[in-house]
N, C-alpha and C. Protein backbone atom coordinates (compact mmCIF):
# COMPACT_ATOMS: atom_id res chain seq x y z
N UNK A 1 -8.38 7.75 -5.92
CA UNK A 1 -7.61 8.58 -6.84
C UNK A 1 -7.32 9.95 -6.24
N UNK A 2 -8.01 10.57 -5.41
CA UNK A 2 -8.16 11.70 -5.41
C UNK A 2 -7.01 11.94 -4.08
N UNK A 3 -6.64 10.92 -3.56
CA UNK A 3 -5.49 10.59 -2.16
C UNK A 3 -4.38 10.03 -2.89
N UNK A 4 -4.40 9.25 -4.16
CA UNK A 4 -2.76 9.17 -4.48
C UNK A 4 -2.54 10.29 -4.93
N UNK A 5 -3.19 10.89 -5.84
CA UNK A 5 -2.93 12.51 -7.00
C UNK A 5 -1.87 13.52 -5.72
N UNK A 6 -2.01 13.00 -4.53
CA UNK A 6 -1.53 13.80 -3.52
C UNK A 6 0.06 13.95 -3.63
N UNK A 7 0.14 12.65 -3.55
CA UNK A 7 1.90 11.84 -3.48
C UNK A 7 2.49 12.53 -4.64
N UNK A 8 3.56 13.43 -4.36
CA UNK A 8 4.24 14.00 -5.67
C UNK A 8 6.06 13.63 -5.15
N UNK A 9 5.94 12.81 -6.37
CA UNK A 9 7.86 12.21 -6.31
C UNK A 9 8.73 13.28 -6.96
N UNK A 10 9.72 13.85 -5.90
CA UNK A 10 10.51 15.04 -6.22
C UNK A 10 11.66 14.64 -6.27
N UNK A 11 12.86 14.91 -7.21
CA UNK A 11 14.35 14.53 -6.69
C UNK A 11 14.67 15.18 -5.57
N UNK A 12 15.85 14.76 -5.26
CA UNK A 12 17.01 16.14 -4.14
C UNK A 12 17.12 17.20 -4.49
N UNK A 13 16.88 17.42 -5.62
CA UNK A 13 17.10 19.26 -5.69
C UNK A 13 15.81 19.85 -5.96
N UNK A 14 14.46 19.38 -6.02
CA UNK A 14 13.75 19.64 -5.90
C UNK A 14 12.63 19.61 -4.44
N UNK A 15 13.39 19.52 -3.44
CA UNK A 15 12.44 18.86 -2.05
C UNK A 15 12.49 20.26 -1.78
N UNK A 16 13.28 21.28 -1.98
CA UNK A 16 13.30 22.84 -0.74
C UNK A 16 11.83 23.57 -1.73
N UNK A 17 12.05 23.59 -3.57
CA UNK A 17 11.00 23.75 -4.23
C UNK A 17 9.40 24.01 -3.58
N UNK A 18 9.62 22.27 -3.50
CA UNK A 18 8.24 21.20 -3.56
C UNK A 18 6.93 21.44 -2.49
N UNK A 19 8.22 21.76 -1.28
CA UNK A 19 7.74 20.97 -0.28
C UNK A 19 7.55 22.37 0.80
N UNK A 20 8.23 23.51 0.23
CA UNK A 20 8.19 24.81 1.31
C UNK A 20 7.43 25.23 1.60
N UNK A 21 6.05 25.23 1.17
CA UNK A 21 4.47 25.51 1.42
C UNK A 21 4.04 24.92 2.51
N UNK A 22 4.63 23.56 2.88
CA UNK A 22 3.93 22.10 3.83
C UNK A 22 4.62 23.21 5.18
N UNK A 23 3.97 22.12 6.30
CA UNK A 23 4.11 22.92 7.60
C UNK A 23 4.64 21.65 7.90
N UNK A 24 5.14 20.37 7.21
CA UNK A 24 5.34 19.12 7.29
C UNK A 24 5.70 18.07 6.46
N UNK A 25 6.37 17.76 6.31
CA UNK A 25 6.61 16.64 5.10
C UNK A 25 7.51 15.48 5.73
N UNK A 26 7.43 14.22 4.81
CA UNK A 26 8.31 13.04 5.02
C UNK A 26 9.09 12.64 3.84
N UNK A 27 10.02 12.24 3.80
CA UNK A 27 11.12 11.72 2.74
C UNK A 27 10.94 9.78 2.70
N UNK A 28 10.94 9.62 1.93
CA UNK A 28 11.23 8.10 1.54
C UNK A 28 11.95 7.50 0.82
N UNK A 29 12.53 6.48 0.36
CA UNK A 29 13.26 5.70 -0.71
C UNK A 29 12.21 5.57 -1.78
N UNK A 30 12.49 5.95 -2.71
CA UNK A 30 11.51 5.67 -4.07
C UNK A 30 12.08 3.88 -4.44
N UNK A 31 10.86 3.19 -4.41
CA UNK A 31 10.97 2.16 -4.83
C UNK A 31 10.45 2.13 -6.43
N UNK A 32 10.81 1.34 -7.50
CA UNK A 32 10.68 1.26 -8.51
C UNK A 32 9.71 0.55 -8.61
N UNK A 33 7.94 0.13 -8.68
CA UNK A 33 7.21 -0.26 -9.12
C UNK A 33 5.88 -0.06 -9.04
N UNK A 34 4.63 -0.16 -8.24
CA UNK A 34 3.46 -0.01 -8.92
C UNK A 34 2.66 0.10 -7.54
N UNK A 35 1.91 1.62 -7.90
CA UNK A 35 1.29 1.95 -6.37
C UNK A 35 0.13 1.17 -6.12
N UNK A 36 0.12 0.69 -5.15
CA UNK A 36 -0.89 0.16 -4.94
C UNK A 36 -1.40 0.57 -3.15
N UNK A 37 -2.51 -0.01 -2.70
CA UNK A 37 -3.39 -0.31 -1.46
C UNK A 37 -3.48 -1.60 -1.10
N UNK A 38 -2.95 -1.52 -0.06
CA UNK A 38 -2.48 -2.91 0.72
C UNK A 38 -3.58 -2.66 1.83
N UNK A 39 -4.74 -3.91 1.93
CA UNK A 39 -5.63 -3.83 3.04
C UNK A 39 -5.40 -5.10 3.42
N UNK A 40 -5.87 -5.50 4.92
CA UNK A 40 -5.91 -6.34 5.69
C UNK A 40 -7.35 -5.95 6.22
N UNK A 41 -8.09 -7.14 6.66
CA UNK A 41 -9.36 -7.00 7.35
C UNK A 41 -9.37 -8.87 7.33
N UNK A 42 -11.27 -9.00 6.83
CA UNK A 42 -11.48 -10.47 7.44
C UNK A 42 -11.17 -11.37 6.75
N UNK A 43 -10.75 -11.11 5.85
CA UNK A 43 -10.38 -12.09 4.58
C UNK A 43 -8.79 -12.26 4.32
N UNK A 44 -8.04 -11.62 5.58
CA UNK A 44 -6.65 -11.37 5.01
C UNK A 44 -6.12 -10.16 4.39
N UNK A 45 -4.76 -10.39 3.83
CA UNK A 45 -4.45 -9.43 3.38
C UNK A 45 -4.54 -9.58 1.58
N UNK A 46 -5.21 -8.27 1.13
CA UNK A 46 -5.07 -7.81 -0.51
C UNK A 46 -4.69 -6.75 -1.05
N UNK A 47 -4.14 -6.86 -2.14
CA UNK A 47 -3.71 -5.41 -2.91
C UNK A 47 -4.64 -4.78 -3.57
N UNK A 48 -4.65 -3.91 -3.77
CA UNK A 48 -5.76 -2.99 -4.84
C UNK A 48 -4.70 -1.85 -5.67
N UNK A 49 -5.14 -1.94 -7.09
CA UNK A 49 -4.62 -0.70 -7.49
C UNK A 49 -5.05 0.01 -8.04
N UNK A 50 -4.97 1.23 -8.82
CA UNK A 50 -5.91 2.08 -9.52
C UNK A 50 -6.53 1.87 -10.40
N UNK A 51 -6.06 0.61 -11.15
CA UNK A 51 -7.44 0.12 -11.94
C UNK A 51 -8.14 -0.87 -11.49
N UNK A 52 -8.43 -0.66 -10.37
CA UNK A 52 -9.27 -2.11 -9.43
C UNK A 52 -8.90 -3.39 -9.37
N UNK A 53 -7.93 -3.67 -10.04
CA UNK A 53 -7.15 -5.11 -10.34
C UNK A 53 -6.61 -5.38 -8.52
N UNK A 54 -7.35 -6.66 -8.25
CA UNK A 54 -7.06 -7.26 -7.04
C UNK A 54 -5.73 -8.11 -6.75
N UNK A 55 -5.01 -8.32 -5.65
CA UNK A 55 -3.96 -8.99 -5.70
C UNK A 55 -4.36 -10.28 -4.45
N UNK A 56 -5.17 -11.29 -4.12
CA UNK A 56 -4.84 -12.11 -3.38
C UNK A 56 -3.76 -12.76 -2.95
N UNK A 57 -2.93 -13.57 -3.89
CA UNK A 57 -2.10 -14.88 -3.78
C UNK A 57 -1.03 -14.66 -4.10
N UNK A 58 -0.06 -13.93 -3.09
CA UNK A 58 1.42 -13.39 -2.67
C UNK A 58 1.96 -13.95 -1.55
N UNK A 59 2.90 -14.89 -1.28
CA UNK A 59 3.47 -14.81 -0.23
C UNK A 59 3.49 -13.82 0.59
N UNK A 60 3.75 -12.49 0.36
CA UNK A 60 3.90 -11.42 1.16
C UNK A 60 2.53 -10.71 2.14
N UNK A 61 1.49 -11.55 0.97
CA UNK A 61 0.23 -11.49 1.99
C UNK A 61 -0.21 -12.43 2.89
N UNK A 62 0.65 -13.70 2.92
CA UNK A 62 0.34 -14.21 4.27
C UNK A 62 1.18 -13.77 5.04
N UNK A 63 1.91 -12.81 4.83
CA UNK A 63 3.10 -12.21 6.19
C UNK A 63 2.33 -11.24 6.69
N UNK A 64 1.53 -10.32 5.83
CA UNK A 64 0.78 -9.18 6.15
C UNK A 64 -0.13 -10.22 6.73
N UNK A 65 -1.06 -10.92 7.01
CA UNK A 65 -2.12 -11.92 7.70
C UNK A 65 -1.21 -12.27 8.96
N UNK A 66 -0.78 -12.63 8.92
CA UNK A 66 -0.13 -13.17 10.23
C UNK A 66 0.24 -11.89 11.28
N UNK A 67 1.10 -11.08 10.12
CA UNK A 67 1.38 -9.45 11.68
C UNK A 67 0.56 -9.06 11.87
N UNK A 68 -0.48 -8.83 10.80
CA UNK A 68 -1.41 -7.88 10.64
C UNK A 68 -2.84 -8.42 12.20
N UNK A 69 -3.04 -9.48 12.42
CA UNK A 69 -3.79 -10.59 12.86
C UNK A 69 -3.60 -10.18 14.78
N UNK A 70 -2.49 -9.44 14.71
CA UNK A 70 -1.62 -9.95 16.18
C UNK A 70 -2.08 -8.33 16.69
N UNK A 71 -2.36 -7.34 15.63
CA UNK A 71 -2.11 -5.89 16.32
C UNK A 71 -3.26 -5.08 15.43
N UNK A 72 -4.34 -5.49 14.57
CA UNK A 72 -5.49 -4.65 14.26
C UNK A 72 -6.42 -5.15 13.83
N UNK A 73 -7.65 -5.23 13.64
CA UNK A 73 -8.56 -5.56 12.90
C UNK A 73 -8.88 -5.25 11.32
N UNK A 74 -8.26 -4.16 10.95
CA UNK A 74 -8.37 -3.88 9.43
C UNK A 74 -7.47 -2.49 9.48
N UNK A 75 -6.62 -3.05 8.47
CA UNK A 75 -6.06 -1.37 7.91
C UNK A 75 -5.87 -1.33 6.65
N UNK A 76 -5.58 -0.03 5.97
CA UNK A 76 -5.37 0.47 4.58
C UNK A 76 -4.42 1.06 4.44
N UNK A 77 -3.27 0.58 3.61
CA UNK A 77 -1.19 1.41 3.61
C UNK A 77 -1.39 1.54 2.12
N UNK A 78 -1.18 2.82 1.77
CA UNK A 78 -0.83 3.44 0.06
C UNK A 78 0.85 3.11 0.53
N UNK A 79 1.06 2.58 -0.81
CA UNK A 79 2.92 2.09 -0.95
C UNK A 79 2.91 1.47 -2.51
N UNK A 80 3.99 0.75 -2.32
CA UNK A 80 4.65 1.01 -3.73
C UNK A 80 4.67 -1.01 -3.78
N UNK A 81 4.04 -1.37 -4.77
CA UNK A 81 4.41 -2.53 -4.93
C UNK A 81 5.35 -3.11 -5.73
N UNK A 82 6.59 -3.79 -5.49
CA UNK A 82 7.66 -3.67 -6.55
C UNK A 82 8.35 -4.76 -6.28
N UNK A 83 9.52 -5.63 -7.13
CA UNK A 83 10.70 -6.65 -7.18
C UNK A 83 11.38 -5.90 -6.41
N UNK A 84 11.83 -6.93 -5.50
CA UNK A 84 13.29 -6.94 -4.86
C UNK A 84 14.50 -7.54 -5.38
N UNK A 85 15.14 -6.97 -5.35
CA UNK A 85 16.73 -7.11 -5.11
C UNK A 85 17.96 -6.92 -4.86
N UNK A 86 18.27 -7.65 -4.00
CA UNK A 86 19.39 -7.67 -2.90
C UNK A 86 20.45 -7.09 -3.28
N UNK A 87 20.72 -6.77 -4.45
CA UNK A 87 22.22 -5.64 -4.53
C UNK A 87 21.72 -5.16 -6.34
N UNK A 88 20.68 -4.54 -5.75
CA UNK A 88 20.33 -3.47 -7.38
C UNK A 88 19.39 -2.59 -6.69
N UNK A 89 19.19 -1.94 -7.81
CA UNK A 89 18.03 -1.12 -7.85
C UNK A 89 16.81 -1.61 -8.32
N UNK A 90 15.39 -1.22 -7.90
CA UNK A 90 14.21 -1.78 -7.97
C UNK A 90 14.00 -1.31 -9.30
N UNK A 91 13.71 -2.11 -10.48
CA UNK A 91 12.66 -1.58 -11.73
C UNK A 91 11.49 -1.89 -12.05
N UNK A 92 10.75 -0.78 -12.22
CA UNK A 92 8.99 -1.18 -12.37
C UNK A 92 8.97 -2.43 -13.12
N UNK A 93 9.60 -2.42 -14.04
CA UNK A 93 9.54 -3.75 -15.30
C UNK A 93 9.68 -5.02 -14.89
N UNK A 94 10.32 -5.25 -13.40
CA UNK A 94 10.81 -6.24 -13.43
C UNK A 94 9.77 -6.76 -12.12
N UNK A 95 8.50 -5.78 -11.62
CA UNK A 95 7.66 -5.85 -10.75
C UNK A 95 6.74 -7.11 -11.60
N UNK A 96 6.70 -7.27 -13.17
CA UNK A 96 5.64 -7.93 -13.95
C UNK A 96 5.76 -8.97 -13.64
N UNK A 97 7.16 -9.40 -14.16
CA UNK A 97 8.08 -10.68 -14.35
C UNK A 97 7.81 -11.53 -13.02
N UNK A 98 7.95 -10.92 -11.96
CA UNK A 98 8.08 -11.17 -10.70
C UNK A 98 7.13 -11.66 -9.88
N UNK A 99 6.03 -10.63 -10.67
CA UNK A 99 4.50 -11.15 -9.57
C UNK A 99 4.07 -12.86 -10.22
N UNK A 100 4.43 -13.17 -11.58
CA UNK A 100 4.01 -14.53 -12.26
C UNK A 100 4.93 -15.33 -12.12
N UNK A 101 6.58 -14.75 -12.32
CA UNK A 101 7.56 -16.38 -12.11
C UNK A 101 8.40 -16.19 -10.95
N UNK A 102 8.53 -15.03 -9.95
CA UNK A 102 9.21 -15.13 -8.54
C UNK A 102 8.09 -14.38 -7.91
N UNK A 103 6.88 -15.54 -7.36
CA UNK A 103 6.09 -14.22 -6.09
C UNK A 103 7.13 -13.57 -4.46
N UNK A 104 8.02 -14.42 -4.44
CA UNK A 104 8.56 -14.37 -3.10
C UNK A 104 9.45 -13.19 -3.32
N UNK A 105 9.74 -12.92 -4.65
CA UNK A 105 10.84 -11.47 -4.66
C UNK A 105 9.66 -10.30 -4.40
N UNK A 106 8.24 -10.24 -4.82
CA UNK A 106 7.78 -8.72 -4.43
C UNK A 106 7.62 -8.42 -3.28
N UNK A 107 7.36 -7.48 -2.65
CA UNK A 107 7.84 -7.06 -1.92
C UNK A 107 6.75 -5.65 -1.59
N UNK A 108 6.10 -5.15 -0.55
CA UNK A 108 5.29 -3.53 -0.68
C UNK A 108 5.98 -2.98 0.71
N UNK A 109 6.22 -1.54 -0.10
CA UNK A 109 6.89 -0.49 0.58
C UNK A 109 5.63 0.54 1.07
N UNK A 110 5.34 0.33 2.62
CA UNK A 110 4.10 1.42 2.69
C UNK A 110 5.02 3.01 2.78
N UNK A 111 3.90 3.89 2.72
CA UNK A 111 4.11 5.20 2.69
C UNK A 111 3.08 5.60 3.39
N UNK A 112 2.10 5.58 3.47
CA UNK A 112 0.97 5.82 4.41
C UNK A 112 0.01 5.48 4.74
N UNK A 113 -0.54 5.03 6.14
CA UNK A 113 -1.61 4.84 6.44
C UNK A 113 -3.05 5.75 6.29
N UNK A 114 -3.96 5.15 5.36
CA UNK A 114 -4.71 5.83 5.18
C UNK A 114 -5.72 5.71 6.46
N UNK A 115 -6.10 4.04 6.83
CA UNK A 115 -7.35 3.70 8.08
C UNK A 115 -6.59 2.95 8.47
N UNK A 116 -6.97 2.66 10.21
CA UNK A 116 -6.59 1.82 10.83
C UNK A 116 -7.46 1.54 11.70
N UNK A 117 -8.16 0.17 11.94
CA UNK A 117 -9.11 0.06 12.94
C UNK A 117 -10.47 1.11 12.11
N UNK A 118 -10.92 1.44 11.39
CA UNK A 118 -11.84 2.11 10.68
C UNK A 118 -11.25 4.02 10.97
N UNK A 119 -11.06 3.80 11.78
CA UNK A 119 -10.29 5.33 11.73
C UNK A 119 -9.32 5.99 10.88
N UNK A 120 -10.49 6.88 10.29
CA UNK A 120 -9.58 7.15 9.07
C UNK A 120 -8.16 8.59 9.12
N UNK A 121 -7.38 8.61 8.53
CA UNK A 121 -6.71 9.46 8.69
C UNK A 121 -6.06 10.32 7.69
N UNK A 122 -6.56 10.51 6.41
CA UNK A 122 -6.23 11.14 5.65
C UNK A 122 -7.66 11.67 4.62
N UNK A 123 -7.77 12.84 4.34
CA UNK A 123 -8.61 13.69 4.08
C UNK A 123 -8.72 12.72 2.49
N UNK A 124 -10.33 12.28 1.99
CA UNK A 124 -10.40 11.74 0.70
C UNK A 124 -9.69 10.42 1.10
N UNK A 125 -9.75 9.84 2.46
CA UNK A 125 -9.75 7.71 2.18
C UNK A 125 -10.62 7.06 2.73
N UNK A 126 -11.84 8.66 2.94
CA UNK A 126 -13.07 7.65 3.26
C UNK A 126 -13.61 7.59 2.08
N UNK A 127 -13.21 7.63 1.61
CA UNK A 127 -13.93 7.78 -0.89
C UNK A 127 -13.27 6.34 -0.92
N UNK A 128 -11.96 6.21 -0.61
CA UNK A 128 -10.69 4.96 -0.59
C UNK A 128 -12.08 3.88 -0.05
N UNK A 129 -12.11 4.14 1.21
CA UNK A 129 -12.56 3.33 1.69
C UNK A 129 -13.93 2.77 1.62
N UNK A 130 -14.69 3.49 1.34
CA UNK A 130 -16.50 3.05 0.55
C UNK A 130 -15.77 2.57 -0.41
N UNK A 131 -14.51 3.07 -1.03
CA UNK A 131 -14.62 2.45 -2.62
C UNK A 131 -14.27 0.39 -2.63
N UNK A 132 -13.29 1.00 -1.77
CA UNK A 132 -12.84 -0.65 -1.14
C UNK A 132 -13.55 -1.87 -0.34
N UNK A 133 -14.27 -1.05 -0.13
CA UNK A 133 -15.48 -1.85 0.74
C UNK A 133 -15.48 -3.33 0.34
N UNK A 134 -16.51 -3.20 -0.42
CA UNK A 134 -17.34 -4.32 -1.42
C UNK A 134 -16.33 -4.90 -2.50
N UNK A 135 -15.00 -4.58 -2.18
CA UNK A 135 -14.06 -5.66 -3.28
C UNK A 135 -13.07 -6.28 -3.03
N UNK A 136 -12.97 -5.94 -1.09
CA UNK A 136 -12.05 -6.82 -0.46
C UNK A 136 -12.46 -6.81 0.88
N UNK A 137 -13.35 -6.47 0.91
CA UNK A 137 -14.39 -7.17 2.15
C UNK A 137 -13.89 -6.28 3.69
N UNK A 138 -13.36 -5.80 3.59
CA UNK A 138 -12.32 -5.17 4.58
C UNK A 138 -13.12 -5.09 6.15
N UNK A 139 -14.57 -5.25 6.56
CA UNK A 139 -14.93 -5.15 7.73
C UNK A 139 -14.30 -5.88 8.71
N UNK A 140 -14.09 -4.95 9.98
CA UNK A 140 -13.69 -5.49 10.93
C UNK A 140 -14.26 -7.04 11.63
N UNK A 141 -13.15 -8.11 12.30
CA UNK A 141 -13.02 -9.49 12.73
C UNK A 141 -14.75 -9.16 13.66
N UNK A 142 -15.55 -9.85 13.86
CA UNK A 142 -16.26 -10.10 15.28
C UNK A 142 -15.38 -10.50 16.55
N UNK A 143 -15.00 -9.57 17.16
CA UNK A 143 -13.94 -10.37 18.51
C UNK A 143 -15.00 -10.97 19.18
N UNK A 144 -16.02 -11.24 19.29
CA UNK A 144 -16.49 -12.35 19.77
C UNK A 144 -16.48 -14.06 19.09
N UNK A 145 -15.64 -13.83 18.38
CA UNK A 145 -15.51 -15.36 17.64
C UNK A 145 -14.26 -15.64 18.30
C-alpha cells in the first residue's frame, strides 16, 4: 500500500502542477482497470491486488511464464489490470465481465518494476515483498535443477 499511494494519475493540464517538485518523472497511457502486482517466480506467473485477492488462471499468465522463464528468476511489475479492446477505450467495468467470460481479452499494463531477481528497487517494496512472500511463493528457481 504504502508504494501504490505513490502513483498519482494527473490529466494534461495538470503534469507541469504535479510533477515540478520531481527531479524525474514518466508519462503513461492510463489504462482503464484495476491495479494490481504481477509476480513471476517458481510457481509462474500471479496477480495480487490490494485486497490480497490472487489471480492464477489467465491466459496472459502463461505468456508472463514463458517470457518471464527465458530472462529472470522472479520479478514484481505494479500495472494496471484491465479489458482490451481493439478500437475503444479500456473501462474498469468491463475488466469484471472479462476476467469470467473473455480471459484472453485482459490484458496488464506494467508501470513499474518494483524487484527483479530479489533486487529491490523502489523505496517501501521490500514491505511489497515480505508481504508477497508467503501468498505466491515468489522465491527464486534452484538453477541447479
Amino acid at each position: 500500500h504504502s508504494v501504490a499511494s505513490k502513483y498519482i494519475p494527473v490529466s494534461h493540464s495538470q503534469i507541469i502542477q504535479r510533477v515540478i517538485d520531481s527531479d524525474w518523472y514518466a508519462v503513461s497511457t492510463k489504462y482503464d482497470g484495476h491495479f494490481y502486482l504481477l509476480c513471476y517466480g517458481q510457481n509462474g506467473g500471479e496477480l495480487v491486488n490490494t485486497g490480497e485477492s490472487v489471480i492464477r488462471e489467465l491466459p496472459l499468465l502463461n505468456e508472463v511464464t514463458r517470457e518471464f522463464s527465458k530472462t529472470c528468476s522472479e520479478i514484481i511489475l505494479a500495472g494496471e489490470l484491465y479489458a482490451h479492446h481493439a478500437n475503444g477505450r479500456t473501462r474498469v467495468f468491463d475488466l469484471v465481465a472479462a476476467l469470467s467470460e473473455r480471459p484472453e481479452e485482459v490484458r496488464f499494463a506494467a508501470f513499474d518494476i518494483l524487484s527483479l531477481d530479489g533486487e529491490i528497487f523502489k523505496k517501501g517494496a521490500d514491505e511489497i515483498h515480505t508481504f508477497l512472500r508467503p501468498k505466491v511463493k515468489i522465491q527464486k528457481q534452484d538453477s541447479r535443477n
